[in-house]
Protein backbone atom coordinates (compact mmCIF):
# COMPACT_ATOMS: atom_id res chain seq x y z
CA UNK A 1 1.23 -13.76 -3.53
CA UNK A 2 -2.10 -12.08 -4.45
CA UNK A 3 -3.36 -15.08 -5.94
CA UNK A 4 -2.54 -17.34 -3.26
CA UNK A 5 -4.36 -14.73 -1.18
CA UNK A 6 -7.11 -14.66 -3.19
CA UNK A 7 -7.60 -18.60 -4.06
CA UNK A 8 -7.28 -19.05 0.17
CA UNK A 9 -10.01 -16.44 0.41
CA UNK A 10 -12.32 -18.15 -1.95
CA UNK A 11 -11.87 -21.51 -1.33
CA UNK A 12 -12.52 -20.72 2.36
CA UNK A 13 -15.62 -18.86 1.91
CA UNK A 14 -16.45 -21.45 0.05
CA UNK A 15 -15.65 -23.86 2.81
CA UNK A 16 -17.69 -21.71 5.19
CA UNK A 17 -20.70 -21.08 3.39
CA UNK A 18 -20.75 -25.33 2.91
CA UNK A 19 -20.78 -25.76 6.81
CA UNK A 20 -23.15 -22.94 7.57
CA UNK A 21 -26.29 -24.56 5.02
CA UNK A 22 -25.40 -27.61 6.94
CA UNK A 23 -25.48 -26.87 10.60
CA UNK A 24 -27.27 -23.20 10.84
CA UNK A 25 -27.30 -23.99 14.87
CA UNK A 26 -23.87 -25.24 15.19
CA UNK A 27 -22.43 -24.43 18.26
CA UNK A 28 -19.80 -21.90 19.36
CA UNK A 29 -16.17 -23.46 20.19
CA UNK A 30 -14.25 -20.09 20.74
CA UNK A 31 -12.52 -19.53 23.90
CA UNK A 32 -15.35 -17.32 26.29
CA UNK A 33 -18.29 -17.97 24.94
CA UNK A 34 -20.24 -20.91 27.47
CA UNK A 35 -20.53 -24.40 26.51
CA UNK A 36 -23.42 -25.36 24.25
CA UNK A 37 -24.13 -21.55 23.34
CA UNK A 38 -25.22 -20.87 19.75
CA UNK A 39 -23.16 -18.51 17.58
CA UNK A 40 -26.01 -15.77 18.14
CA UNK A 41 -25.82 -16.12 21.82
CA UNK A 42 -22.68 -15.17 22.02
CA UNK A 43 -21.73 -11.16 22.69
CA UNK A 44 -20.58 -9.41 19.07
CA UNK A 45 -17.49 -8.77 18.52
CA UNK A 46 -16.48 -4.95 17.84
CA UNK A 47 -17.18 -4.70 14.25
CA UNK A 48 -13.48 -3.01 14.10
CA UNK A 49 -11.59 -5.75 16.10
CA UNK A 50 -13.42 -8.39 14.36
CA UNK A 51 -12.47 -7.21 10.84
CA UNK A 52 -9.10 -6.18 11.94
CA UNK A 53 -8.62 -9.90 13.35
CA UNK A 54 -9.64 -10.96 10.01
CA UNK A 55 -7.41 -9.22 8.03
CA UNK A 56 -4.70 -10.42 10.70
CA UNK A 57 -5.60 -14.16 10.11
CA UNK A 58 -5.69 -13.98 6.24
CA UNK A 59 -2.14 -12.63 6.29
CA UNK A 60 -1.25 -15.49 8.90
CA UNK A 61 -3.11 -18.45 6.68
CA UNK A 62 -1.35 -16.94 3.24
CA UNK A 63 2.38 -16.53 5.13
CA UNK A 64 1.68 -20.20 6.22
CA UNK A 65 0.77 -21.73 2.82
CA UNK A 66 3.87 -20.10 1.75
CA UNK A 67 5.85 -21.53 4.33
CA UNK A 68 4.50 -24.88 3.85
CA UNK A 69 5.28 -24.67 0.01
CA UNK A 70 8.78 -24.00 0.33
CA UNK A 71 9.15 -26.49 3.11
CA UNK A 72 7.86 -28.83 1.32
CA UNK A 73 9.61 -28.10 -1.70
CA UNK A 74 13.52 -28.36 0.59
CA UNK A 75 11.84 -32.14 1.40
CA UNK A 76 11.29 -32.54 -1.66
CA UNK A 77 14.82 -31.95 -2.80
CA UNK A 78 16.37 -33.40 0.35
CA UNK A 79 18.83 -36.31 0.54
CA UNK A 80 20.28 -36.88 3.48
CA UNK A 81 18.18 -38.44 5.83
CA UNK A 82 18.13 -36.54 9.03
CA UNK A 83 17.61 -32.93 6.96
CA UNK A 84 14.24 -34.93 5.70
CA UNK A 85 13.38 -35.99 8.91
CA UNK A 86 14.06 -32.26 10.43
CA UNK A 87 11.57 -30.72 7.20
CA UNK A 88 8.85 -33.40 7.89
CA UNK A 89 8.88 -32.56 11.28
CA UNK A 90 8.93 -28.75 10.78
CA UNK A 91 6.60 -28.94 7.67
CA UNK A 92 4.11 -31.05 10.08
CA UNK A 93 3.93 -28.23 12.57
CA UNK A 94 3.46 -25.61 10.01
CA UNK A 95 0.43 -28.04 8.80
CA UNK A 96 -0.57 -27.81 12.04
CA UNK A 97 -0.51 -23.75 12.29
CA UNK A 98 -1.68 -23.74 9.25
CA UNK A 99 -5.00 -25.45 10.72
CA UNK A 100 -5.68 -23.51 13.38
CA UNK A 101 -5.16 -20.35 11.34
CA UNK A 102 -7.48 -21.62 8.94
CA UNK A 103 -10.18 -22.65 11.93
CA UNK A 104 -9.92 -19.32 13.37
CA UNK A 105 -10.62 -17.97 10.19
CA UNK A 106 -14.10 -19.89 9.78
CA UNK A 107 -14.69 -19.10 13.05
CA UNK A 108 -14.03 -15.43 12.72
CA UNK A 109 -15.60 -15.35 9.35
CA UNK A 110 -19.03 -16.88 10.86
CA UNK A 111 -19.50 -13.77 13.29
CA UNK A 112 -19.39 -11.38 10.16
């Protein structure tokens, strides 16, 4: 599990520090902060709740990855027909979650 943690950590800095040389001004999409307003417009977080938030969405992304591995894993194994349909569909939405968690973490990790 620390691995995981770890590898998610790094490859998403990574990720981050990619899409920060490449749009410096890119603009804010998080929920309060006015349309078109640069990340350095917007208020600061709380140093506190920010990190705090972070450390709640790295737990999120790593529970997710784990979820989607073992979902994927049951499709994997699955024969009858409707169980596979049931995992795809429930290992889509955890894709999904997975996402967001992911975006939120960028986003997050960009105020820092």
């Amino acid at each position: 599990m620390k691995a995981t943690t770890i590898i998610s950590t790094y490859v998403n800095k990574e990720i981050d520090d990619d899409q920060r040389q490449r749009s410096p001004s890119r603009s804010s999409s998080s929920k309060g902060a006015p349309a078109g307003a640069s990340a350095t417009q917007r208020a600061p977080m709380d140093e506190k709740k920010l990190k705090k938030e972070l450390k709640a969405i790295q737990k999120t992304v790593v529970s997710l990855d784990q979820k989607r591995k073992e979902v994927n894993e049951l499709l994997m194994q699955a024969t009858d027909p409707a169980e596979a349909l049931r995992l795809h569909n429930e290992l889509k939405a955890v894709e999904m979650e997975l996402g967001e968690a992911e975006q939120r973490w960028l986003e997050l990790s960009a105020m820092e």
